[in-house]
Protein backbone atom coordinates (compact mmCIF):
# COMPACT_ATOMS: atom_id res chain seq x y z
CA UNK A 1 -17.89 -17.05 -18.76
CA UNK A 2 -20.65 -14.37 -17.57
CA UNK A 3 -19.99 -15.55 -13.82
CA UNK A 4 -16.16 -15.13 -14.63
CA UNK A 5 -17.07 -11.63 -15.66
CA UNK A 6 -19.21 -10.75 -12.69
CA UNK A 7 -17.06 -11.66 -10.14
CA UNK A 8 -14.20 -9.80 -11.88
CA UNK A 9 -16.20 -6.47 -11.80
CA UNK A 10 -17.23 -7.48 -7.92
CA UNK A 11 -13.18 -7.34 -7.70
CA UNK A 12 -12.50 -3.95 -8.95
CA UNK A 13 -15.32 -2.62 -7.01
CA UNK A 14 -13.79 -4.02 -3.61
CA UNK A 15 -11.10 -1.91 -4.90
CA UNK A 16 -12.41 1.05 -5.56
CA UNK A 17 -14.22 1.08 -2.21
CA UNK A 18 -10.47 0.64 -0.86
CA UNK A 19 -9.60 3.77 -2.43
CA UNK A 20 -11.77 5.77 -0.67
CA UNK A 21 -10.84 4.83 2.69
CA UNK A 22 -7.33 7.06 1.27
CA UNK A 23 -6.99 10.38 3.15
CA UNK A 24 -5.07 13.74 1.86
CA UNK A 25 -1.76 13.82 3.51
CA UNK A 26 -0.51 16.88 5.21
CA UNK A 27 2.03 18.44 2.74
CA UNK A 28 5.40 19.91 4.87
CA UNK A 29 5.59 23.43 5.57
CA UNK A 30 7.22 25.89 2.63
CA UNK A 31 7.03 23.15 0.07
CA UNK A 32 5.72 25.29 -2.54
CA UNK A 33 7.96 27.71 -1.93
CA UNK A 34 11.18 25.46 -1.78
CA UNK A 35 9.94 23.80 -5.22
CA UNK A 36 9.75 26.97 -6.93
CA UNK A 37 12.92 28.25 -5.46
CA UNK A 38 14.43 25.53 -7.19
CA UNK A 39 12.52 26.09 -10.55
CA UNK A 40 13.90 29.79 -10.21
CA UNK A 41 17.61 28.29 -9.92
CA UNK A 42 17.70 26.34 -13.15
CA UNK A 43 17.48 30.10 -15.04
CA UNK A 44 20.26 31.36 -12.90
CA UNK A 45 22.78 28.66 -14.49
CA UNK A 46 25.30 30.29 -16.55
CA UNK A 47 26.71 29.29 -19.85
CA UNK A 48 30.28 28.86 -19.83
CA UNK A 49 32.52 30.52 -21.32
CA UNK A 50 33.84 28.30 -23.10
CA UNK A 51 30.76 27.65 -25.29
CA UNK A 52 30.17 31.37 -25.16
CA UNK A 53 33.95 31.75 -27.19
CA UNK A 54 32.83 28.41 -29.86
CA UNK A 55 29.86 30.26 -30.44
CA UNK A 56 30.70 33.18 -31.57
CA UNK A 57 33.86 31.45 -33.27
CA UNK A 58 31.61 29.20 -35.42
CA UNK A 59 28.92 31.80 -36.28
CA UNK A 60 32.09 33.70 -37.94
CA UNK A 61 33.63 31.15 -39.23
CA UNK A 62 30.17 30.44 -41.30
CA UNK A 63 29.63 34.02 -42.21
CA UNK A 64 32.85 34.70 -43.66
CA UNK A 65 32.60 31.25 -45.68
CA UNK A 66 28.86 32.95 -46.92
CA UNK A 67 30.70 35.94 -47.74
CA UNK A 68 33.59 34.34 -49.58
CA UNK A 69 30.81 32.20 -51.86
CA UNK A 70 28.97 35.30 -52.53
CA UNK A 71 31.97 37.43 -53.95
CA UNK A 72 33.33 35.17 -56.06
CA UNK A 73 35.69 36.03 -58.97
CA UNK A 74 33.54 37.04 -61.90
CA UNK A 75 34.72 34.71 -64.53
CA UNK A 76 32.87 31.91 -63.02
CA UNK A 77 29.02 33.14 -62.94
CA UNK A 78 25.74 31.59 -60.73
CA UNK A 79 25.05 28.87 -63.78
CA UNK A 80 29.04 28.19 -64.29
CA UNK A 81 28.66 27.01 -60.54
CA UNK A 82 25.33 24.85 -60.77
CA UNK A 83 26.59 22.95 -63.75
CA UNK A 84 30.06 22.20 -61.66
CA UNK A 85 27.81 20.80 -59.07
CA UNK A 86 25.95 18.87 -61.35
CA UNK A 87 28.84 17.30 -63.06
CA UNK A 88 30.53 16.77 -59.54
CA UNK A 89 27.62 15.33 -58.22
CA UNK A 90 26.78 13.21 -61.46
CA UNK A 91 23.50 14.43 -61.90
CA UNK A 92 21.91 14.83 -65.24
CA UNK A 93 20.43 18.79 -65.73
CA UNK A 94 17.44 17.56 -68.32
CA UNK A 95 14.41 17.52 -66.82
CA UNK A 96 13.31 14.09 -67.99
CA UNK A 97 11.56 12.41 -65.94
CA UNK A 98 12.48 8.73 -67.10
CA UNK A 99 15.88 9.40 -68.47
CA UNK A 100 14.41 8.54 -71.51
């Protein structure tokens, strides 16, 4: 098993003495500057219009639903409203652990 594990590391070192026979390629003229060019153009994209208008549709949509729960008709208070979603949601409002 030892000789098995020798000649494997003999192996990767034929290897790595491949790599450095590996030279740094010439890179083509303006290539940095084409690459970032291109970089620059993905914050040029527009949004369309069309999310622009269901945007701003949904955002007050959501603010006039806020406003509607806030001013709510005064016969039904904050704790009138928890205990309707308790009930609705059949949830008990003790605080017992163990339903005991």
């Amino acid at each position: 098993m030892y000789n098995r594990i020798i000649g494997y590391s003999m192996n990767i070192d034929d290897k790595l003495e491949a790599l450095k026979s590996i030279k740094q390629v010439e890179e083509p003229p303006f290539l940095l500057t084409r690459i970032k060019q291109q970089i620059e153009n993905l914050y040029e994209v527009e949004v369309p219009v069309r999310w622009k208008w269901a945007f701003a549709s949904t955002a007050i949509l959501i603010i006039a639903l806020n406003i509607t729960l806030l001013v709510s008709p005064e016969e039904k208070t904050i704790d009138n409203n928890v205990t309707e979603v308790v009930t609705a949601m059949q949830m008990t409002s003790s605080n017992s652990l163990y339903n005991d």
